[in-house]
Protein backbone atom coordinates (compact mmCIF):
# COMPACT_ATOMS: atom_id res chain seq x y z
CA UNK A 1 -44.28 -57.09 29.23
CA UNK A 2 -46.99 -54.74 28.80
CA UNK A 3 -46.87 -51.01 30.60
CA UNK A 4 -50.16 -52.16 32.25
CA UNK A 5 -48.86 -53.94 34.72
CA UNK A 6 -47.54 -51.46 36.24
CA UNK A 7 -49.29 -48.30 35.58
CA UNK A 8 -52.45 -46.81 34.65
CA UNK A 9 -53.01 -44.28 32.43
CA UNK A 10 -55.21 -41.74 34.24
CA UNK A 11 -51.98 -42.09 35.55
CA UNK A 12 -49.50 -41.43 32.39
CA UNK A 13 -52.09 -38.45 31.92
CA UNK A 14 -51.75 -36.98 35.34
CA UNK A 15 -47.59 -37.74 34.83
CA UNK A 16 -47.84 -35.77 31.60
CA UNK A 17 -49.34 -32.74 32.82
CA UNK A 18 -47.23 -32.33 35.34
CA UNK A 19 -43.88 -32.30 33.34
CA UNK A 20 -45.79 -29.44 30.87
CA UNK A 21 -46.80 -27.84 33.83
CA UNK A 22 -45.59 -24.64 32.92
CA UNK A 23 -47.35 -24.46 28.78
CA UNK A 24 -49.98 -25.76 30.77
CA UNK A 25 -50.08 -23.07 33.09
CA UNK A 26 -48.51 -20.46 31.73
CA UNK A 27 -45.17 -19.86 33.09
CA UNK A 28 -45.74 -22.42 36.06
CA UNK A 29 -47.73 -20.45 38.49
CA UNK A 30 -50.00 -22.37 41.02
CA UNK A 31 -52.97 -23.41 39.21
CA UNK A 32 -55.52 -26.30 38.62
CA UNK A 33 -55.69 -28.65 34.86
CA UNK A 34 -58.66 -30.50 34.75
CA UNK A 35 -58.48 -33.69 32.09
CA UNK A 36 -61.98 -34.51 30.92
CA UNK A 37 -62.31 -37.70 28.68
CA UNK A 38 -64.59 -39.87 26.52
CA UNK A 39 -64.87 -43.09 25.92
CA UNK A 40 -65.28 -45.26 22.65
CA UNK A 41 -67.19 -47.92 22.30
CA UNK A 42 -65.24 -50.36 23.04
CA UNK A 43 -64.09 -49.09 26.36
CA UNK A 44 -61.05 -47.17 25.28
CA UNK A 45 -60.61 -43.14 25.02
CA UNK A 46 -61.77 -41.58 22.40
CA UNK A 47 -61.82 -37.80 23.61
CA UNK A 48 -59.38 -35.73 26.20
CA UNK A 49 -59.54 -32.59 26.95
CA UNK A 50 -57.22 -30.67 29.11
CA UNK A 51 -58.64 -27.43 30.55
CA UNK A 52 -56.74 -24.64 32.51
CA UNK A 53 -57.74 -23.02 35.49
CA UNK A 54 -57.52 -19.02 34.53
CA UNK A 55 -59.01 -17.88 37.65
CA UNK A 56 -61.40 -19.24 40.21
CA UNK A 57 -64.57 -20.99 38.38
CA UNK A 58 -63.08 -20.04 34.90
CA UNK A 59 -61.84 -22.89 32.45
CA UNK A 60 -59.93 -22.28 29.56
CA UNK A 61 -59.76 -25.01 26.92
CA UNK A 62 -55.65 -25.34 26.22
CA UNK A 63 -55.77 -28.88 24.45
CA UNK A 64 -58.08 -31.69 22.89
CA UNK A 65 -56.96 -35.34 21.77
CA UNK A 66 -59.47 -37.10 19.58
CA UNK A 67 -58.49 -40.95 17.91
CA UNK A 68 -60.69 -40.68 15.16
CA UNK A 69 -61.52 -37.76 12.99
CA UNK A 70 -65.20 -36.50 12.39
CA UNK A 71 -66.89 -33.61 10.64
CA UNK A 72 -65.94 -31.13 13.65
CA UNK A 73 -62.36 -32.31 14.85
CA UNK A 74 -59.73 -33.74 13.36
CA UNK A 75 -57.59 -36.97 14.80
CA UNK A 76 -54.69 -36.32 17.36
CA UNK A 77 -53.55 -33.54 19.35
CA UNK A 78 -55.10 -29.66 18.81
CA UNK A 79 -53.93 -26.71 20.83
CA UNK A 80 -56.38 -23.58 21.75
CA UNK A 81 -56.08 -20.41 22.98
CA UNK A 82 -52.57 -19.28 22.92
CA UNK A 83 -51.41 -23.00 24.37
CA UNK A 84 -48.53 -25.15 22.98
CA UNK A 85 -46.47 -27.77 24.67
CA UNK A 86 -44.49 -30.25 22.84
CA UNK A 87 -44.01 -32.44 25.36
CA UNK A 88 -47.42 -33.25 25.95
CA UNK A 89 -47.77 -33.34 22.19
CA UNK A 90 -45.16 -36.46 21.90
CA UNK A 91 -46.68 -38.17 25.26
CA UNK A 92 -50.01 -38.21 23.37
CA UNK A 93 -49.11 -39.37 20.32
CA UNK A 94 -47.20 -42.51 21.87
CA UNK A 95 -49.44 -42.95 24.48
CA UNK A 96 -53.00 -42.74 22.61
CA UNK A 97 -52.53 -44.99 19.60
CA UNK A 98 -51.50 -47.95 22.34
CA UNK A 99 -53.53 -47.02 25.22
CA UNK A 100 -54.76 -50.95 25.73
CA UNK A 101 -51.20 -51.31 26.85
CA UNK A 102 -51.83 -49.64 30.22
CA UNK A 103 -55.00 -50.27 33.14
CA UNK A 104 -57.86 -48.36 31.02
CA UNK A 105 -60.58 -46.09 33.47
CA UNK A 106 -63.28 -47.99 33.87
CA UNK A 107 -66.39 -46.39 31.67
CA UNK A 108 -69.42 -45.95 34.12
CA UNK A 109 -71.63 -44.82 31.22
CA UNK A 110 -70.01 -40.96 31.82
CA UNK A 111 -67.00 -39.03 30.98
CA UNK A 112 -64.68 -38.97 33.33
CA UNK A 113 -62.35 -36.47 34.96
CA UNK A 114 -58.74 -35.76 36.67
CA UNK A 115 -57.93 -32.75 38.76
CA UNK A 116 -54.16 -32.06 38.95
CA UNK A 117 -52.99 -29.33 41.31
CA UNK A 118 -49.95 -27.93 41.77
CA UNK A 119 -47.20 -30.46 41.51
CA UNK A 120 -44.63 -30.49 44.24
CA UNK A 121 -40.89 -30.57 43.62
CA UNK A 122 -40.49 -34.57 44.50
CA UNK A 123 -44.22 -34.89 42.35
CA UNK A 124 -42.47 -33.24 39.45
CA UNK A 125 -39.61 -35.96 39.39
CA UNK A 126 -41.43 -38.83 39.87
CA UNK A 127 -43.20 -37.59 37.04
CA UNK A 128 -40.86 -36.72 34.87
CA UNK A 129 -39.05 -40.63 35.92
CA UNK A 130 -42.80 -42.23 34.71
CA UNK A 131 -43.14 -40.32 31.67
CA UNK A 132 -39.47 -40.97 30.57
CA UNK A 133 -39.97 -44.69 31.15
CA UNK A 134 -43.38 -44.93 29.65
CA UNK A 135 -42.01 -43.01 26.72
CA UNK A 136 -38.90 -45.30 26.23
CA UNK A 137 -41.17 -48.48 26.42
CA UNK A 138 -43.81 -46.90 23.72
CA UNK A 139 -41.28 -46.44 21.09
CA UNK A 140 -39.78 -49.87 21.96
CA UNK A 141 -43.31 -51.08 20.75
CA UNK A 142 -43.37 -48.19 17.86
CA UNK A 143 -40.05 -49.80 16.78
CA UNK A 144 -41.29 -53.70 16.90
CA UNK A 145 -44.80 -52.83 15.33
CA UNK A 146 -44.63 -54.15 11.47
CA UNK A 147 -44.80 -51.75 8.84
């Protein structure tokens, strides 16, 4: 059984931001992360970037995910501006490389984009249940996948 029949991953995302709320954040304050993403040619993600609200109209850039390399970025998961988070580092790198195993966003011909706010105290759990799940399937499949 595939994740995707049960979840999405716009979903996974918005699951994974909330449990690294506070790197995200810094130190958990009330705040806004917006996820902006690309797509590939065939249909999947190619790009994500996660951007943290600093003040009112002000982005800051705290992380990018890219699935192939180029002459600017390198593949995977790259941290700016003072931002780490580990957890969102290991969601990424499960989640990415086997994203057909979830309901992909449909591609409209634009990037698209997720607004998380401030996650409540029940949003946080369900989040953290989905991501632990998620995560427990993916390296099920990591495990099975031939070497």
């Amino acid at each position: 059984m595939s994740v995707s029949e049960c979840q999405s991953l716009e979903r996974l995302l918005e699951s994974a931001v909330v449990v690294s709320w506070a790197d995200l954040v810094h130190g958990g304050q009330a705040g806004l992360i917006h996820i902006e993403y690309g797509f590939a040619v065939d249909g999947t993600l190619d790009c994500l970037k996660f951007s943290s609200s600093i003040s009112r109209g002000h982005w800051l850039l705290a992380v990018e995910y890219w699935t192939s390399p180029s002459t600017s970025h390198s593949d995977g998961v790259c941290f700016h501006n003072g931002y780490e988070s580990q957890v969102l580092k290991q969601i990424l790198d499960l989640a990415m490389p086997r994203q057909t195993e979830f309901l992909l966003p449909v591609d409209f011909g634009r990037p698209g984009l997720l607004q998380i706010a401030t996650p409540t105290q029940q949003g946080s759990v369900a989040a953290s249940a989905l991501v632990s799940e998620t995560l427990h399937h993916l390296r099920s499949l990591a495990e099975l996948a031939p070497a």
